[in-house]
Protein backbone atom coordinates (compact mmCIF):
# COMPACT_ATOMS: atom_id res chain seq x y z
CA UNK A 1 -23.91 26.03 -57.69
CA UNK A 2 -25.23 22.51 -58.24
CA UNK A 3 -24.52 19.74 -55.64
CA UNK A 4 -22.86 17.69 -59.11
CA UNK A 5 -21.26 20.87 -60.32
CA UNK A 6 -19.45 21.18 -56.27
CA UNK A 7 -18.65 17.55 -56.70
CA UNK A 8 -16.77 17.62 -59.88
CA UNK A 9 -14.43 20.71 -58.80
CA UNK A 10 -13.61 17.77 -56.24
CA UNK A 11 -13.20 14.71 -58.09
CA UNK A 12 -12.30 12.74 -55.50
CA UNK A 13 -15.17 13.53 -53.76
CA UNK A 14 -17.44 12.86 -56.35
CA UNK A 15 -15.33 9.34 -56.65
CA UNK A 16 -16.85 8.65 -53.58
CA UNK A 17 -20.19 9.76 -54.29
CA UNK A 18 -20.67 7.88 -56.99
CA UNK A 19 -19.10 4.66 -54.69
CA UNK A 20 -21.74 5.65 -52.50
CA UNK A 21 -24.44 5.67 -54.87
CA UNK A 22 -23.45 2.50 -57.17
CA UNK A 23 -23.39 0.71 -53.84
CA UNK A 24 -26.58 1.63 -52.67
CA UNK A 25 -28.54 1.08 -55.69
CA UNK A 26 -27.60 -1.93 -57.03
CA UNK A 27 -27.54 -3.69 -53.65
CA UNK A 28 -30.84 -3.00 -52.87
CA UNK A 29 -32.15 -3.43 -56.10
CA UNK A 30 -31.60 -7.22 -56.03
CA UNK A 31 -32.29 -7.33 -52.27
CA UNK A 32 -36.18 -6.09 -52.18
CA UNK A 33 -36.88 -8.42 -56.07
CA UNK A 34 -35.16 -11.29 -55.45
CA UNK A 35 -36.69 -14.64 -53.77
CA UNK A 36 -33.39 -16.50 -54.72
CA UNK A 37 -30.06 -15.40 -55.38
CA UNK A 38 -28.67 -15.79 -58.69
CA UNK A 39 -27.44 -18.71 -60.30
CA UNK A 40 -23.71 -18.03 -60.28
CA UNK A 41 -24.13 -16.69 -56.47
CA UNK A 42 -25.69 -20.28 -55.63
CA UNK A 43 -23.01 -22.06 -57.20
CA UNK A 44 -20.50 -19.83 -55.24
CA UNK A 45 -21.88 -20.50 -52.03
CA UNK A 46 -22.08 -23.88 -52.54
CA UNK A 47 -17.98 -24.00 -53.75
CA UNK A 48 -17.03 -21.83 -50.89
CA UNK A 49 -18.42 -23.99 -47.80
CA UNK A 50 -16.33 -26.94 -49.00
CA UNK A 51 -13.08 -24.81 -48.73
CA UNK A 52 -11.77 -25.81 -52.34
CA UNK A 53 -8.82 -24.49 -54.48
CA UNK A 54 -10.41 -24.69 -57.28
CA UNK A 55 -13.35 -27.55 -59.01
CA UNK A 56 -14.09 -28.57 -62.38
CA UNK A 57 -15.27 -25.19 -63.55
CA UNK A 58 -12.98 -22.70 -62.17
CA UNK A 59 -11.03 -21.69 -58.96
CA UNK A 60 -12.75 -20.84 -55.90
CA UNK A 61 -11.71 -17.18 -55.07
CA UNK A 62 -15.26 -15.97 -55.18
CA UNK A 63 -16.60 -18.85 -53.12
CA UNK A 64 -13.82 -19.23 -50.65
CA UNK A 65 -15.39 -15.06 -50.33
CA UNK A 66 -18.84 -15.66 -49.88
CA UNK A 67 -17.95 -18.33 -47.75
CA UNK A 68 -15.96 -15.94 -45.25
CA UNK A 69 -18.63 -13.21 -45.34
CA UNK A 70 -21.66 -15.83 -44.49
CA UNK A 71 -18.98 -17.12 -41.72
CA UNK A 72 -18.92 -13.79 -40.33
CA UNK A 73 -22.36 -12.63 -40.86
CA UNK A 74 -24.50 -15.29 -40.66
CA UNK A 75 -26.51 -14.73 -43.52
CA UNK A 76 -26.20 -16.38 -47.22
CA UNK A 77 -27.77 -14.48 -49.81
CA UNK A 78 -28.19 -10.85 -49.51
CA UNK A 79 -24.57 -9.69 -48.42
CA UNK A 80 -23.82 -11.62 -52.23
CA UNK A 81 -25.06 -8.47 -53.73
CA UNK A 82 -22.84 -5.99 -51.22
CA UNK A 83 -19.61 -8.30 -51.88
CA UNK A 84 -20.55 -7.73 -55.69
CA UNK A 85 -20.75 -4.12 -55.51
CA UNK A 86 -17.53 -3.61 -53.49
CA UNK A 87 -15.58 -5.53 -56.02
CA UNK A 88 -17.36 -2.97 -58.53
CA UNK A 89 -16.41 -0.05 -56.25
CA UNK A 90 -12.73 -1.04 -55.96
CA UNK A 91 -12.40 -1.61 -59.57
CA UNK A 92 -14.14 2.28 -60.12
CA UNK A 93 -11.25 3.43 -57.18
CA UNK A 94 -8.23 1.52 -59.29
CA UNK A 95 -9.47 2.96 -61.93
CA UNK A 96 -9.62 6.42 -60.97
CA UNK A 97 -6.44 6.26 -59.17
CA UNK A 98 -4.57 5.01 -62.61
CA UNK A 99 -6.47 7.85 -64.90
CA UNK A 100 -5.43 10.56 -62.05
CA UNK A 101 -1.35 9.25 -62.60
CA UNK A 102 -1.77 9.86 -66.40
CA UNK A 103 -4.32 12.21 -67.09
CA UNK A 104 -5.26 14.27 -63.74
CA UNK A 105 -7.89 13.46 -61.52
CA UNK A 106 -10.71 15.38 -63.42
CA UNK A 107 -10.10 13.30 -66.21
CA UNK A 108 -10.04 10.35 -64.21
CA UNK A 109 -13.22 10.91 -62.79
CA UNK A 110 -14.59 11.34 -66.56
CA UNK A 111 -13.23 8.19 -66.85
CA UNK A 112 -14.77 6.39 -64.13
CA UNK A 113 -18.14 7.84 -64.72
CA UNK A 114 -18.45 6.40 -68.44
CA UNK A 115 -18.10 3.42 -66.99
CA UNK A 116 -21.72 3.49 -65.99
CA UNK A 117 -22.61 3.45 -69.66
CA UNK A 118 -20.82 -0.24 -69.75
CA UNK A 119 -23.75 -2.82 -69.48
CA UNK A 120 -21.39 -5.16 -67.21
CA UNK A 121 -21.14 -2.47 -64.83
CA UNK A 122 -24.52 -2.76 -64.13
CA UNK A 123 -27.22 -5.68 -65.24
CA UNK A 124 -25.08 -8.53 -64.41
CA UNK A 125 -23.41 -6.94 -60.98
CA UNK A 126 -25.66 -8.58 -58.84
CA UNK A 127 -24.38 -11.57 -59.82
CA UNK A 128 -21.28 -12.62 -57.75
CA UNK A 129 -19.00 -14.61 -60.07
CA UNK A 130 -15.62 -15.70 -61.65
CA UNK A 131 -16.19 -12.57 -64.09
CA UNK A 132 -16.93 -9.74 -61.22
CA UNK A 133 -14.05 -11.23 -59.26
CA UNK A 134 -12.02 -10.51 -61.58
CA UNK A 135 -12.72 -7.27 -62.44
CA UNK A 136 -11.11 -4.98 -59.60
CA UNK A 137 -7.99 -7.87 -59.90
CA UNK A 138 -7.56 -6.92 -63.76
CA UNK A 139 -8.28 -3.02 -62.65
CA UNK A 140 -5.36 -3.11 -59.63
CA UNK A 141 -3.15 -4.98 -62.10
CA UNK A 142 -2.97 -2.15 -64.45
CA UNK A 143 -2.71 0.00 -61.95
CA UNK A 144 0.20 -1.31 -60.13
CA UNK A 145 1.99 -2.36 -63.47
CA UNK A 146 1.91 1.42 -64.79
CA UNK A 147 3.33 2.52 -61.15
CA UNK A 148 6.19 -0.23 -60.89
CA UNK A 149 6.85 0.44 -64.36
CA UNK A 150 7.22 4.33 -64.04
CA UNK A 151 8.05 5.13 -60.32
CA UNK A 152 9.72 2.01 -59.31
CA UNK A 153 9.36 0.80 -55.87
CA UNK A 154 9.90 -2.39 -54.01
CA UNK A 155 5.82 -1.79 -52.85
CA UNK A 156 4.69 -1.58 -56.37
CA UNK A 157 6.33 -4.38 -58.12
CA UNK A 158 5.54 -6.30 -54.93
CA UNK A 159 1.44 -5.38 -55.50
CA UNK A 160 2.04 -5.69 -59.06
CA UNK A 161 2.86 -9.88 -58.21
CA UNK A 162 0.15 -10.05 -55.33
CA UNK A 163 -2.91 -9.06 -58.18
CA UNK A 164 -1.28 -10.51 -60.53
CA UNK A 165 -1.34 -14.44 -58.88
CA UNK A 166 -4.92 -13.29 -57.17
CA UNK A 167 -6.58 -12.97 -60.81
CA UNK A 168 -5.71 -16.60 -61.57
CA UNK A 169 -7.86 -17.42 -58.46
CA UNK A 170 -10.54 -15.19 -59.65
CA UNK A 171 -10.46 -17.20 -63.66
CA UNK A 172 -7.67 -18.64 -65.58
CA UNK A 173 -8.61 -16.48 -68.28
CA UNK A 174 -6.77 -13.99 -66.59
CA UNK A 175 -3.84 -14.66 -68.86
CA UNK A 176 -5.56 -12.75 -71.56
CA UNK A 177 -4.32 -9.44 -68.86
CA UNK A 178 -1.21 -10.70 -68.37
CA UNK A 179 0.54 -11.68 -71.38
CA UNK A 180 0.09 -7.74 -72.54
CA UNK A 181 1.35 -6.86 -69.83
CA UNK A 182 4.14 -8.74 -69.66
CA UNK A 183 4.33 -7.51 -73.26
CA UNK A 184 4.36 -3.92 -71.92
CA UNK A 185 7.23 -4.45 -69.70
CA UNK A 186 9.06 -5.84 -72.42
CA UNK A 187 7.89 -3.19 -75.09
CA UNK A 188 8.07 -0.13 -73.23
CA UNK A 189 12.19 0.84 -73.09
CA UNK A 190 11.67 2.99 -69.66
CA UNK A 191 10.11 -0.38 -68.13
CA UNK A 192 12.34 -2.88 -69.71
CA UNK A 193 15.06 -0.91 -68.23
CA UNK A 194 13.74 -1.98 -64.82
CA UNK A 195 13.83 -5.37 -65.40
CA UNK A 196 17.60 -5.43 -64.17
CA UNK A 197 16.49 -4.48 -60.63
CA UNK A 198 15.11 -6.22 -58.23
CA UNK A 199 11.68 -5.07 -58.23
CA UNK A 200 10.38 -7.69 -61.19
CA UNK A 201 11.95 -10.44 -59.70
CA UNK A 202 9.99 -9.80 -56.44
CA UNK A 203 7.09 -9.40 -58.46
CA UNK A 204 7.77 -12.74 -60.06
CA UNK A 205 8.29 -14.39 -56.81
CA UNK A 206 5.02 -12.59 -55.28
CA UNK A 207 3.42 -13.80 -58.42
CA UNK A 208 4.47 -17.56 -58.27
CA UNK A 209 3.88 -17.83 -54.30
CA UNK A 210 0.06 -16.65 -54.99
CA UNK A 211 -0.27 -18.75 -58.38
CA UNK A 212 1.23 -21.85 -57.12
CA UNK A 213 -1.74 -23.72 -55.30
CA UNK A 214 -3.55 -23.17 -58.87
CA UNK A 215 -0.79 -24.77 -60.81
CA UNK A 216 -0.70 -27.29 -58.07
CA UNK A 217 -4.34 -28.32 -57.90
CA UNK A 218 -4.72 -27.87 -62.15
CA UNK A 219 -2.20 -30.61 -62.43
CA UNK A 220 -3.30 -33.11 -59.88
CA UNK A 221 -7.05 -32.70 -61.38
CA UNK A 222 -5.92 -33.18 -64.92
CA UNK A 223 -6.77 -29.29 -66.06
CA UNK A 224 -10.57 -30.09 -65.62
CA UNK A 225 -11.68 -26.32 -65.42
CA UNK A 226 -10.28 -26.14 -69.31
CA UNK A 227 -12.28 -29.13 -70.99
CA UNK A 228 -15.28 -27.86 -68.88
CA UNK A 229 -14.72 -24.23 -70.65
CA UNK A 230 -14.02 -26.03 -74.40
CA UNK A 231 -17.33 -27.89 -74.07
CA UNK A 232 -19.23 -25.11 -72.72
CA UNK A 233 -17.93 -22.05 -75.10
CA UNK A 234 -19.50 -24.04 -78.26
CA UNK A 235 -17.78 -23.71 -81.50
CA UNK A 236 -15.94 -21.15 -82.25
CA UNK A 237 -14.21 -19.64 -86.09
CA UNK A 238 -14.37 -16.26 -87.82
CA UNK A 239 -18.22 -15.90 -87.55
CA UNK A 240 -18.53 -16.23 -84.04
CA UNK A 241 -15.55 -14.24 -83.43
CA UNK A 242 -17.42 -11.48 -84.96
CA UNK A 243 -20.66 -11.92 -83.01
CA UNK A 244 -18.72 -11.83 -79.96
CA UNK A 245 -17.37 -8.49 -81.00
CA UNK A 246 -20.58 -7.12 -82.26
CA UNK A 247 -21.95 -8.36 -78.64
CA UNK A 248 -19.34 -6.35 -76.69
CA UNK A 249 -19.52 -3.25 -78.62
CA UNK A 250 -23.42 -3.21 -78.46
CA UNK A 251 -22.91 -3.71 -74.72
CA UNK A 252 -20.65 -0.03 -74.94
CA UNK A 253 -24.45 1.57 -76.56
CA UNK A 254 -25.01 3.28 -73.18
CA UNK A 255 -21.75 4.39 -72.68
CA UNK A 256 -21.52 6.19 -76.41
CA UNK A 257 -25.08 7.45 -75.66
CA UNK A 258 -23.76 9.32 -72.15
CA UNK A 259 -20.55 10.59 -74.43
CA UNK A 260 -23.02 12.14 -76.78
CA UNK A 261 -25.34 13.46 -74.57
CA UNK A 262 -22.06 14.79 -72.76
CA UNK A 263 -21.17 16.94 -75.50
CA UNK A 264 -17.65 14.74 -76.33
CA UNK A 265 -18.68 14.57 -79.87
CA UNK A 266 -18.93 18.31 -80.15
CA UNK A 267 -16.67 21.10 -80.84
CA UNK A 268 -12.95 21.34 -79.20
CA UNK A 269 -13.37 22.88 -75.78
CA UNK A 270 -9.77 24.20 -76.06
CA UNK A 271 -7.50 25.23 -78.37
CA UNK A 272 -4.20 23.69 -76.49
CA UNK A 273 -6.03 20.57 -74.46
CA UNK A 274 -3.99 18.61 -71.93
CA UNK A 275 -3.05 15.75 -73.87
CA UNK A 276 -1.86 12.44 -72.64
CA UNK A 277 1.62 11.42 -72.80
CA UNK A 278 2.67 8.89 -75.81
CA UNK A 279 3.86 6.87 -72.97
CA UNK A 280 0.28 6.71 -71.52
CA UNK A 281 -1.77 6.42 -74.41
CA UNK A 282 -0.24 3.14 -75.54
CA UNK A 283 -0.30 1.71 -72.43
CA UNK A 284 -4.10 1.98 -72.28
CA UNK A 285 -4.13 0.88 -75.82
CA UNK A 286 -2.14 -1.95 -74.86
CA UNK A 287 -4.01 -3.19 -72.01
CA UNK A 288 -7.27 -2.31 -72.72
CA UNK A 289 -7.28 -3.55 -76.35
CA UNK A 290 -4.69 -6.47 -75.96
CA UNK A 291 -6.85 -8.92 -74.06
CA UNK A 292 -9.92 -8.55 -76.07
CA UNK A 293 -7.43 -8.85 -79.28
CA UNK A 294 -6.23 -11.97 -77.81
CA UNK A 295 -9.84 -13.30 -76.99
CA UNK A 296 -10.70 -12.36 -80.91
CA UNK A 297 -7.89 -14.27 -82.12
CA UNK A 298 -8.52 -17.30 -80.09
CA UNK A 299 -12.04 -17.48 -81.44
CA UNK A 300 -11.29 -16.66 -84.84
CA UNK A 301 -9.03 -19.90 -84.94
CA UNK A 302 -11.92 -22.05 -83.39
CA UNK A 303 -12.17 -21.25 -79.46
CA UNK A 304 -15.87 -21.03 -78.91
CA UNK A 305 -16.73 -17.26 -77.01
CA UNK A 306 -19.05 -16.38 -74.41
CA UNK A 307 -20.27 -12.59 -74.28
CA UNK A 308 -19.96 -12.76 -70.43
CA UNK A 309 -16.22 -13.60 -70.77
CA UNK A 310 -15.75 -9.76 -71.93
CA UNK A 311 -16.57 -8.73 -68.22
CA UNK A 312 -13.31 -7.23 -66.83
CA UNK A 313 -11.87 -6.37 -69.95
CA UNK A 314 -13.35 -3.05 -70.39
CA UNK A 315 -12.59 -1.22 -67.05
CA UNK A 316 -10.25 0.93 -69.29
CA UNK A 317 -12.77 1.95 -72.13
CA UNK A 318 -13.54 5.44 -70.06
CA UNK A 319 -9.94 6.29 -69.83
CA UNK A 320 -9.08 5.69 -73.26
CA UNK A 321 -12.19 7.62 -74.53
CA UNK A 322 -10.85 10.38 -72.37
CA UNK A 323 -7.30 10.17 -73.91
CA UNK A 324 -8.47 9.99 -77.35
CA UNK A 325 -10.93 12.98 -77.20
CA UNK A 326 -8.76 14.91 -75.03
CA UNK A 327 -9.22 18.02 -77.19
CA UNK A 328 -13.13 17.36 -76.27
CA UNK A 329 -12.80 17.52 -72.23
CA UNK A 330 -14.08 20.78 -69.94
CA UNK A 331 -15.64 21.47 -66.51
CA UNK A 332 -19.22 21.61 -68.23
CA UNK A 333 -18.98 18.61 -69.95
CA UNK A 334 -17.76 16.43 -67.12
CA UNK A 335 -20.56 18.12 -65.10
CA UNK A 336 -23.02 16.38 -67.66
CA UNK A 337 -21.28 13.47 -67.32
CA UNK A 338 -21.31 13.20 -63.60
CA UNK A 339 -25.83 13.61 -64.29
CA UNK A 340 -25.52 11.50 -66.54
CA UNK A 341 -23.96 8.82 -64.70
CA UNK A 342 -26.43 9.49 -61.55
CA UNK A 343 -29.64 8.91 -64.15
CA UNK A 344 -28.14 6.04 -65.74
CA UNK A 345 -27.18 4.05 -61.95
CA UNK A 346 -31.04 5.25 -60.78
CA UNK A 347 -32.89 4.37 -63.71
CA UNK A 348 -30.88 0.77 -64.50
CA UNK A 349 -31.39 -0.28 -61.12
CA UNK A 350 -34.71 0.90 -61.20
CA UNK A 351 -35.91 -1.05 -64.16
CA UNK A 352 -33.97 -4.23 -62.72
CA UNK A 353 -35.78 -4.44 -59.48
CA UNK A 354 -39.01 -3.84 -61.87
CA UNK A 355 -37.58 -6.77 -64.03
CA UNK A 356 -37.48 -8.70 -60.86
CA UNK A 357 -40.28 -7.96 -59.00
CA UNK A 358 -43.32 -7.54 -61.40
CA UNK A 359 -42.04 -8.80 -64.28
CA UNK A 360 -43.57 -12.19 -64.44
CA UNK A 361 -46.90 -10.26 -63.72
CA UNK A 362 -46.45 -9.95 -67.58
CA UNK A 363 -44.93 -13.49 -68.74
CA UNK A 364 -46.39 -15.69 -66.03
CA UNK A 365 -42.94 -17.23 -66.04
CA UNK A 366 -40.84 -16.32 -63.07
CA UNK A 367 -37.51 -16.28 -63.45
CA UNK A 368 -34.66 -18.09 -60.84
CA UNK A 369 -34.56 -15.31 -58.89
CA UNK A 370 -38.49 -15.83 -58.03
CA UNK A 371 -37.64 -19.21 -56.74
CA UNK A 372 -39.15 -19.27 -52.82
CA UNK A 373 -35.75 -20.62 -51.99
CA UNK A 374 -36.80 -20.39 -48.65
CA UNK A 375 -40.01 -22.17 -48.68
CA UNK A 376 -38.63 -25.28 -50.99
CA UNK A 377 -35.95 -25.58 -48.61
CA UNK A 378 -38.07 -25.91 -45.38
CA UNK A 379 -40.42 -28.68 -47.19
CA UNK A 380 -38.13 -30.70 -48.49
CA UNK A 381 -36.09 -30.59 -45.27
CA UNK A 382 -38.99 -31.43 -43.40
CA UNK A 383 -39.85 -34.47 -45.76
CA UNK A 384 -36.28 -35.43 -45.59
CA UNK A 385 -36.42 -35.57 -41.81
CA UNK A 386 -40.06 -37.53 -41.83
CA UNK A 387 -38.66 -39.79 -43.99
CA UNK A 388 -35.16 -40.51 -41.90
CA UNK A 389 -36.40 -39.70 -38.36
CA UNK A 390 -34.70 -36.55 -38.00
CA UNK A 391 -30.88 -37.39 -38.82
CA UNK A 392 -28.64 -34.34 -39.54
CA UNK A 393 -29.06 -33.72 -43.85
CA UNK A 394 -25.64 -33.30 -44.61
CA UNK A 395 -25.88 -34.46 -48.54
CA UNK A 396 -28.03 -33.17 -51.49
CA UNK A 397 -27.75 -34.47 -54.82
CA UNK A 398 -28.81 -32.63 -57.99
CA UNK A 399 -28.32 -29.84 -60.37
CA UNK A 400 -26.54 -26.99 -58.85
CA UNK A 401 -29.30 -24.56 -58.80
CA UNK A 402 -31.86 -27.01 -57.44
CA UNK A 403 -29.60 -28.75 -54.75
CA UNK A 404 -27.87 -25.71 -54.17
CA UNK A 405 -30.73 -23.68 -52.89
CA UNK A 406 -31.61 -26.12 -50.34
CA UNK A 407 -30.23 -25.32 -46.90
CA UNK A 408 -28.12 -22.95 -48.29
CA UNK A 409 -28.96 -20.58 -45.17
CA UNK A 410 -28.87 -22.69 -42.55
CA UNK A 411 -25.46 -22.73 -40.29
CA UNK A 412 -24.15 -25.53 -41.48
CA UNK A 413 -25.65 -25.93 -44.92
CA UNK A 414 -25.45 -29.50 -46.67
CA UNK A 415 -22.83 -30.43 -48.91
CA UNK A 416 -23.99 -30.64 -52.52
CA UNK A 417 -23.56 -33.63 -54.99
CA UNK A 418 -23.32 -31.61 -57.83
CA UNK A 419 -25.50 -33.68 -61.19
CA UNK A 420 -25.11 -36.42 -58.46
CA UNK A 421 -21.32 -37.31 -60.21
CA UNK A 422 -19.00 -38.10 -56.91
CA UNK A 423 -16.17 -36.84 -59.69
CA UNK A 424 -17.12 -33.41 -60.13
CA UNK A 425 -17.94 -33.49 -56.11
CA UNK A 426 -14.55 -34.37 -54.22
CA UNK A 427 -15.76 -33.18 -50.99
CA UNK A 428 -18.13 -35.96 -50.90
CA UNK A 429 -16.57 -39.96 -50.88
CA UNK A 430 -18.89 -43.13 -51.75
CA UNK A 431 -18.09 -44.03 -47.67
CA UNK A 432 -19.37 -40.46 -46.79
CA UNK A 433 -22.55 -40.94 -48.83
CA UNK A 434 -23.27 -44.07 -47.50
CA UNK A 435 -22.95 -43.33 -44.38
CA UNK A 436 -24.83 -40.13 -44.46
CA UNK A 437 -27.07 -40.81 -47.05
CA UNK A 438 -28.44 -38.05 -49.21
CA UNK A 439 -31.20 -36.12 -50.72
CA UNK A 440 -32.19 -35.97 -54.35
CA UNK A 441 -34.14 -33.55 -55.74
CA UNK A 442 -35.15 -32.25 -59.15
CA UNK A 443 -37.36 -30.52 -60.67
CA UNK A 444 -40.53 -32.36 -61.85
CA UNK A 445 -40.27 -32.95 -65.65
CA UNK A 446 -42.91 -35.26 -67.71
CA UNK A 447 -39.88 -36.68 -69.70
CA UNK A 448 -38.21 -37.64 -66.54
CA UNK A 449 -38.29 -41.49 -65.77
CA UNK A 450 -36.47 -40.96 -62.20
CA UNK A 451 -38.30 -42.89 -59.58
CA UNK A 452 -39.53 -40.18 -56.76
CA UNK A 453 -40.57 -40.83 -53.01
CA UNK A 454 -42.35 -37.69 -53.38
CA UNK A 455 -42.72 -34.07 -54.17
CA UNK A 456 -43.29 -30.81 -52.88
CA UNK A 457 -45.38 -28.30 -54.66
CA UNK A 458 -44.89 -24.74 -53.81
CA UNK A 459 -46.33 -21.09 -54.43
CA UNK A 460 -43.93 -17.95 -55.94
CA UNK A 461 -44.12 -15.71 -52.91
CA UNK A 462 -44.52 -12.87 -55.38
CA UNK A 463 -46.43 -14.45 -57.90
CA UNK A 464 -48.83 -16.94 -56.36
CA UNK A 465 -51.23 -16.97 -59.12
CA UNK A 466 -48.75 -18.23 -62.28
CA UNK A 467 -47.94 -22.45 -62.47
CA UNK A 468 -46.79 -24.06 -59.28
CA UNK A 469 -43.19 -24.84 -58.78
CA UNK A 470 -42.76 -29.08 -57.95
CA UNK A 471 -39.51 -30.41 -56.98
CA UNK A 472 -39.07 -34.15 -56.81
CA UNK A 473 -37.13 -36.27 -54.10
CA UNK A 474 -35.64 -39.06 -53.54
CA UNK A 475 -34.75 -40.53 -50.25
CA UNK A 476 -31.35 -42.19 -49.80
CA UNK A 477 -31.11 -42.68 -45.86
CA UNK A 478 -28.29 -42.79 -43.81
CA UNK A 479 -26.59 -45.92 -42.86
CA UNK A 480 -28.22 -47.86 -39.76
């Protein structure tokens, strides 16, 4: 017998095996290619040190995390990717543990597994964001809405509230989860019966006590994180409703390509298959479908759509392929599922670290993540302390990526001036920059008239022979 074919007569077991591997793979696959972290992870850390609610894009949970792992550890950068892939991991364990309440846990696993085939459970994980944050959130609000709902349970509804608030802190957009849900409770008549105990009103209080900081800081900042997302989303209509749709359904290709390969598009494996309850079946309907209905609509009537938006709304897609081809399920098949799902986490983590490593060996273009991060940061911290006689750098001003990078691993990294616009930056005054001056940098552009006190021109650690990165600076001393 098969190591795979032991693990799925276990499937909790093989749960934790495929934890194991999802974890290990694509957190080293980032670790040994990247120079740089990621854009998003940049941004974070800079968010997080400054201890924020929320800023002008969105609210801080995933900062305010990366901030408390660097605190512990030390380290910025690396441990991004291993925060990343636990969130992943926790949203493949609430997943499991609602597909094992409604369908038994070898469906469940199933489940699980053809998640692997979803592209944003695997190219974009090593990028630490608003969208991975909310992934295992969305995941352990289902969860704990289908147990409150159909066991009851002061613990449940109480969960149920906790998630619930937390996904606001991961992206506002998290009300595209919860109006279904709240939907469901209303919908479904063994729920709404509950809603004359006291387990939804605990979940409602739970709920507000987590939530209210948001509401809080969105009203004394004038909503900024929502005319940041209308300008940034483009415009939107029937068209671009569509794309986005096309987008997320090419992004399931892997995912029907491990069904098919599988064997769930063959022949009935039984006669009298398990089916899921009605019950069950609309529920994942409901809240796996309902939030990306919702998106559709908004975009249809003119809100522009990102494809990255779609992140944590399809943690269900396994499960409801599972309850829709129930007739199609067997031991065999979910064995080929579970190799399936080991090829597909090898081989995409494989060709990302290629993608990273080598493949500007190709384009002569390196991408962010070649950035030497490290070696820009020394220089221009080195010309910043020629230039000032060694005073403490506790401002740099600049784009995100650029300003962000700099001292982000030191112990006390610098704040950032984010597009050097004190409005979008509250943790920095006009009497703090004064008085501890700051450091502008940017990247050297012909079409750029900004007046420089110098530059620093630096080598891609692994790809010294394409075009030299410069970076600009500018020089804005402390006060005497």
């Amino acid at each position: 017998m098969s190591i795979v074919s032991q693990l799925v007569e276990r499937p909790e077991r093989a749960l934790w095996a495929l934890i194991s591997a999802q974890l290990a793979f694509w957190t080293l696959a980032p670790a040994f290619s990247h120079t740089a972290p990621p854009l998003d992870v940049v941004e974070m850390y800079a968010w997080g040190r400054e201890g924020v609610v929320a800023t002008f894009k969105h609210p801080n949970l995933p900062g305010l995390v990366l901030e408390g792992v660097r605190r512990i550890t030390g380290i910025a950068g690396w441990p991004a990717y291993l925060v990343s892939q636990i969130f992943i991991c926790i949203t493949f364990w609430a997943v499991f543990a609602l597909g094992r309440d409604m369908l038994g846990a070898p469906r469940a696993l199933a489940g699980v597994l053809m998640l692997t085939g979803v592209y944003f459970f695997s190219w974009t994980t090593p990028e630490f964001n608003h969208n991975v944050a909310q992934m295992p959130l969305w995941a352990l609000v289902t969860l704990f809405l289908w147990r409150a709902g159909t066991q009851g349970g002061a613990l449940n509804w109480a969960l149920l509230g906790l998630f619930a608030g937390l996904s606001l802190w991961a992206k506002y957009s998290s009300a595209m989860l919860l109006a279904p849900a709240a939907l469901w409770l209303l919908w479904d008549a063994d729920a709404r019966k509950r809603l004359f105990t006291f387990g939804p009103w605990l979940a409602l209080l739970v709920f507000a006590g987590v939530a209210a900081p948001q509401a809080v800081w969105l009203v004394d900042n004038d909503f900024q994180p929502f005319s940041y997302a209308a300008r940034r989303s483009g415009d939107g209509g029937p068209l671009a409703a569509l794309e986005f749709l096309l987008t997320e359904i090419a992004n399931h290709l892997p995912l029907i390509i491990l069904i098919a390969a599988a064997g769930f598009f063959g022949k009935p494996a039984s006669d009298t298959p398990e089916r899921p309850s009605p019950r069950a079946l609309r529920f994942l309907l409901l809240l796996g479908l309902g939030p990306l209905a919702l998106t559709i609509l908004a975009g249809v009537f003119g809100a522009g759509l990102r494809a990255s938006w779609g992140m944590p709304m399809f943690n269900l897609s396994g499960l409801i392929i599972v309850a829709l081809l129930s007739n199609k399920f067997s031991v065999a098949r979910l064995g080929r599922l579970a190799w399936g799902a080991a090829i597909l986490i090898v081989t995409v983590s494989g060709l990302y670290f290629a993608h990273m490593r080598y493949g500007a060996r190709f384009t002569d273009d390196p991408l962010r993540g070649n950035w030497p991060q490290a070696n820009m940061s020394r220089a221009l911290q080195d010309a910043w302390a020629e230039e000032t006689g060694g005073a403490p750098l506790r401002i740099v001003a600049g784009d995100i990526w650029t300003a962000g990078l700099l001292g982000m691993s030191d112990p006390n990294p610098p704040s950032v001036l984010i597009n050097d616009d004190l409005s979008i930056s509250p943790w920095i005054t006009q009497d703090q920059l004064t008085r501890d001056g700051a450091l502008y940098v940017w990247v050297e552009n012909p079409d750029d008239t900004r007046e420089a006190d110098g530059r620093v021109t630096l080598r891609y650690p692994l790809f010294p022979d394409a075009p030299p990165l410069r970076i600009n600076y500018r020089v804005a001393p402390p006060a005497p």
